[in-house]
C-alpha atoms as a PDB file:
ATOM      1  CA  UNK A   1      19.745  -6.244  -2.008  1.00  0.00           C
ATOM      2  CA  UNK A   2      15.888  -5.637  -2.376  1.00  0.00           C
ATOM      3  CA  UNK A   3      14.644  -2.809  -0.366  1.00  0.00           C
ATOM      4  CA  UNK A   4      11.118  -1.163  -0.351  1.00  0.00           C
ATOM      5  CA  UNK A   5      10.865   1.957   1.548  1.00  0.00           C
ATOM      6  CA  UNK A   6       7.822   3.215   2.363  1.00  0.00           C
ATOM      7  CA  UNK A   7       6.663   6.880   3.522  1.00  0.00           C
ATOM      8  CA  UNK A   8       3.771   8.796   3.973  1.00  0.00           C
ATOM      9  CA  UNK A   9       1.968   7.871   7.337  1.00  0.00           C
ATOM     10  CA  UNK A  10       0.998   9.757   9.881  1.00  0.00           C
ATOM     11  CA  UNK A  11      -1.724  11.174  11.811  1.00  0.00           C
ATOM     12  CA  UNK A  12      -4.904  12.009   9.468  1.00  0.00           C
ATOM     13  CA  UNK A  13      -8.315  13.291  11.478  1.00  0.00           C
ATOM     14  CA  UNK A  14     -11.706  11.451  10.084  1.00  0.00           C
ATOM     15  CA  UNK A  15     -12.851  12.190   6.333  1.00  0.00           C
ATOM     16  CA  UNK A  16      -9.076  13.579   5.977  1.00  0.00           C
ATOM     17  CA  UNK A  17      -6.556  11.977   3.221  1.00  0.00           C
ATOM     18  CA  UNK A  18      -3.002  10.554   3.300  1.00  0.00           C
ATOM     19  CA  UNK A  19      -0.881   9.398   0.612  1.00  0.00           C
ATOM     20  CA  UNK A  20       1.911   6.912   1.075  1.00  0.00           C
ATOM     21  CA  UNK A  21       4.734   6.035  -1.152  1.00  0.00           C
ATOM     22  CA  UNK A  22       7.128   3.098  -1.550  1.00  0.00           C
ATOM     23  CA  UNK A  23      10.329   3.011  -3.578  1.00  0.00           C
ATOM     24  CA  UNK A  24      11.161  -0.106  -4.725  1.00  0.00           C
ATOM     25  CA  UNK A  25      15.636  -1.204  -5.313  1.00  0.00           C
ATOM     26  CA  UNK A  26      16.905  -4.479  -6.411  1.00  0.00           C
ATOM     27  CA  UNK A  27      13.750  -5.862  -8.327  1.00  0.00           C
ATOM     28  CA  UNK A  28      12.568  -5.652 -11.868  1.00  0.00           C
ATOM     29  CA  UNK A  29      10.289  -3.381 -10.269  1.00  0.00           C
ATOM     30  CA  UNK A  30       7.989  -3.063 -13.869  1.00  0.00           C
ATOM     31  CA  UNK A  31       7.977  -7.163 -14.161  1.00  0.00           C
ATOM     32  CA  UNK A  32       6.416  -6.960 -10.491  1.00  0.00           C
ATOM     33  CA  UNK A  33       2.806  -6.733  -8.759  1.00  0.00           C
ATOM     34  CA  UNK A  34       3.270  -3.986  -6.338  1.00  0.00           C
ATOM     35  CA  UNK A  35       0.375  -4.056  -3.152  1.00  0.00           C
ATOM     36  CA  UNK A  36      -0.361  -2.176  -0.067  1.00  0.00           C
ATOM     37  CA  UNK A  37      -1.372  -4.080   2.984  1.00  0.00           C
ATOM     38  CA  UNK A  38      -2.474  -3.488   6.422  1.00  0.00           C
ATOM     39  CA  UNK A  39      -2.354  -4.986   9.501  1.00  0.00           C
ATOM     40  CA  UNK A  40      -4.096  -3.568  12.503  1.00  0.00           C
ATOM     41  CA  UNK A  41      -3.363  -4.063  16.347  1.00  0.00           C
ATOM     42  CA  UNK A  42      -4.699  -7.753  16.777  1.00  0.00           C
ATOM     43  CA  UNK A  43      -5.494  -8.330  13.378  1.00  0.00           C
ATOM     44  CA  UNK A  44      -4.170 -10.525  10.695  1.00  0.00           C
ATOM     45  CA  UNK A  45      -2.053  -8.816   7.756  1.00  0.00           C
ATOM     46  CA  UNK A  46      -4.634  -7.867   5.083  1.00  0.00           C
ATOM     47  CA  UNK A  47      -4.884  -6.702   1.596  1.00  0.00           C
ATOM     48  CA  UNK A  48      -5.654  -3.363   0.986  1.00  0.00           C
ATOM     49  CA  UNK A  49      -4.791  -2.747  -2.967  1.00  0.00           C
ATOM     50  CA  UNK A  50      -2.154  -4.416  -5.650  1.00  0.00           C
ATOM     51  CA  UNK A  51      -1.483  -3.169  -9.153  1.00  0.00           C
ATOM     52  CA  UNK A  52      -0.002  -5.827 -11.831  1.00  0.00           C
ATOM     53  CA  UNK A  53       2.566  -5.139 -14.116  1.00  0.00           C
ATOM     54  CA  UNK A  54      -0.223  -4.464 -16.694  1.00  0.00           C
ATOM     55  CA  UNK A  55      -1.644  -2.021 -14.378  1.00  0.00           C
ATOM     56  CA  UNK A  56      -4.514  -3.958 -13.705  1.00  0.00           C
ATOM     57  CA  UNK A  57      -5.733  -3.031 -10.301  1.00  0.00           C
ATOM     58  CA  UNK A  58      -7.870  -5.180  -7.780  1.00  0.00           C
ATOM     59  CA  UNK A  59      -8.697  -3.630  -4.242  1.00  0.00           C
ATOM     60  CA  UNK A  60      -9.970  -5.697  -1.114  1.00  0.00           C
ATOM     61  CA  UNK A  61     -13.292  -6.639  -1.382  1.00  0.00           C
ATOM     62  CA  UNK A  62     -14.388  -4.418   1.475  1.00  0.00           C
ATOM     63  CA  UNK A  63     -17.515  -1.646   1.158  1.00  0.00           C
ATOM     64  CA  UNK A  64     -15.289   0.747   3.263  1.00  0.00           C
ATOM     65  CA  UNK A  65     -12.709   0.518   0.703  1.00  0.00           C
ATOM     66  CA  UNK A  66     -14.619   1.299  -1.751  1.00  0.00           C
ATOM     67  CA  UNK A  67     -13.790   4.370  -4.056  1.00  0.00           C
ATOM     68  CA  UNK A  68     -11.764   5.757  -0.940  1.00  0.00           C
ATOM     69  CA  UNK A  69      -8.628   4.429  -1.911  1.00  0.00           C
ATOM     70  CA  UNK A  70      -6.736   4.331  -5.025  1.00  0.00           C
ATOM     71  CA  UNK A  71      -3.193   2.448  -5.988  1.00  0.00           C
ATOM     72  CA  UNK A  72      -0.790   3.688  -8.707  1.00  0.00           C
ATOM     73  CA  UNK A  73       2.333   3.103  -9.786  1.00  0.00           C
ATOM     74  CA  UNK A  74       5.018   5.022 -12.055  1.00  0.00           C
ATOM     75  CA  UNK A  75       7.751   2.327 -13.649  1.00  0.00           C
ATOM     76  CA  UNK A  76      10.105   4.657 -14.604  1.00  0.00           C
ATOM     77  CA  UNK A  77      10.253   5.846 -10.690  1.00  0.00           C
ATOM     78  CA  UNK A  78       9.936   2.436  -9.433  1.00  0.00           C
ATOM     79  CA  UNK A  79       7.464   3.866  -6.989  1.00  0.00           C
ATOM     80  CA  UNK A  80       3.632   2.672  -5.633  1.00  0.00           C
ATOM     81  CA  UNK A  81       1.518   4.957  -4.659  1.00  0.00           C
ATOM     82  CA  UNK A  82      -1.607   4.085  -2.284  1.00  0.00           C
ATOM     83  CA  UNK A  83      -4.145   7.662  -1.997  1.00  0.00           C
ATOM     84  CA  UNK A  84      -6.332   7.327   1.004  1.00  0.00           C
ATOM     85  CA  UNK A  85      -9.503   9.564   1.301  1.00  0.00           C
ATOM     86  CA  UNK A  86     -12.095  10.244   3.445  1.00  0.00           C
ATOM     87  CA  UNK A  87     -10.068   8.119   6.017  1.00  0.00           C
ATOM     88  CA  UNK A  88     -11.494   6.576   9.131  1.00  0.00           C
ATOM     89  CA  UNK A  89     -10.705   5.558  12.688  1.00  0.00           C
ATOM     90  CA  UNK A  90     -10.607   1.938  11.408  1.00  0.00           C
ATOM     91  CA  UNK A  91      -8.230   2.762   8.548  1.00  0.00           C
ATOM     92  CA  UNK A  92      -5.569   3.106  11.366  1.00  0.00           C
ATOM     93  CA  UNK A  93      -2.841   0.540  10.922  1.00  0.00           C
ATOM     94  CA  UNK A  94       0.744  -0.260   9.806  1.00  0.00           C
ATOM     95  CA  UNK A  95       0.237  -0.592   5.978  1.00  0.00           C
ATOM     96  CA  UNK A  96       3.029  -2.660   4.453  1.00  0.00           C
ATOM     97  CA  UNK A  97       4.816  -2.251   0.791  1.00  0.00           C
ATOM     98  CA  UNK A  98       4.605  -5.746  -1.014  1.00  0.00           C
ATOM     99  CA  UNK A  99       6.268  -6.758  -4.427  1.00  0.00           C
ATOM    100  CA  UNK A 100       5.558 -10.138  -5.590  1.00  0.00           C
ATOM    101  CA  UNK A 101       5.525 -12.212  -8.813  1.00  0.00           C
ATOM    102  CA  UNK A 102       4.962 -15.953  -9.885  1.00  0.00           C
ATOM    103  CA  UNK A 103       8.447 -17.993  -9.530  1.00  0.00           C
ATOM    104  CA  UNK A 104      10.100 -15.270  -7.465  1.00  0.00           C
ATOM    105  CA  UNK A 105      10.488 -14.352  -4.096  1.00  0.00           C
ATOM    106  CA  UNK A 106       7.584 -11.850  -2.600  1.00  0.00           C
ATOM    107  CA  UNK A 107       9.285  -8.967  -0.244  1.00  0.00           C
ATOM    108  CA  UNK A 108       7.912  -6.492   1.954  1.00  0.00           C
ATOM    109  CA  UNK A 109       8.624  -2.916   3.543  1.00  0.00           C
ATOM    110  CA  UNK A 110       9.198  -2.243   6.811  1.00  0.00           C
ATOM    111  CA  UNK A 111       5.439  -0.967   7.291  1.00  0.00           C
ATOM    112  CA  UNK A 112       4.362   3.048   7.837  1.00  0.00           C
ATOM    113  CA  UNK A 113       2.256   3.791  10.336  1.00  0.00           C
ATOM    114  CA  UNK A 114      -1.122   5.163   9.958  1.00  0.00           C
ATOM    115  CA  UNK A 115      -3.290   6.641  12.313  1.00  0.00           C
ATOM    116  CA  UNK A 116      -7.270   8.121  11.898  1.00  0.00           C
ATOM    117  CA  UNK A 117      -8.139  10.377  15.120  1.00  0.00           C
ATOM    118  CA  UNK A 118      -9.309  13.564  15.740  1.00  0.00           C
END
């Protein structure tokens, strides 16, 4: 059974940082591309960050992204990592653990909840 976990949300105040994790069971987690998406409260599902098996990285092509948030990931503990800096109000949403490759089926976390307010 394929489970991704995630963890890490919460309640971060403007220009603070958050860090979520998701631990990945029943995949080939290293033959995977691991993402992080987001959906906001009358928005569509979009992507934030994915990391390739290679490690290649490609973030959404959005300014406010920009060298705010970074994804990692660590094979050996079959985990993603997404760092979130200098976070704000419109950062808040429930960000979603993806793991996807060509030919296979693509799964998803339950979603963490995130939240920018002071």
């Amino acid at each position: 059974q394929v489970q991704l976990v995630e963890s890490g949300g919460g309640l971060a105040q403007p220009g603070g940082s958050l860090r979520l994790s998701c631990a990945a069971s029943g995949i080939s987690f290293s033959l995977y591309t691991m993402g992080w998406y987001r959906q906001a409260p009358g928005k569509q599902r979009e992507l934030v960050a994915a990391i390739t098996s290679g490690f290649t990285t490609n973030y959404a092509d959005s300014l406010t992204l920009k060298g705010r948030f970074t994804i990692s990931r660590d094979n050996a503990k079959r985990t993603v990592s997404l760092q979130m800096n200098s976070l704000k109000p419109e950062d808040t949403a429930v960000y979603y653990c993806n793991a996807q490759r060509p030919m296979s089926s693509t799964y998803w976390g339950q979603g963490t909840q995130v939240t920018v307010s002071s």
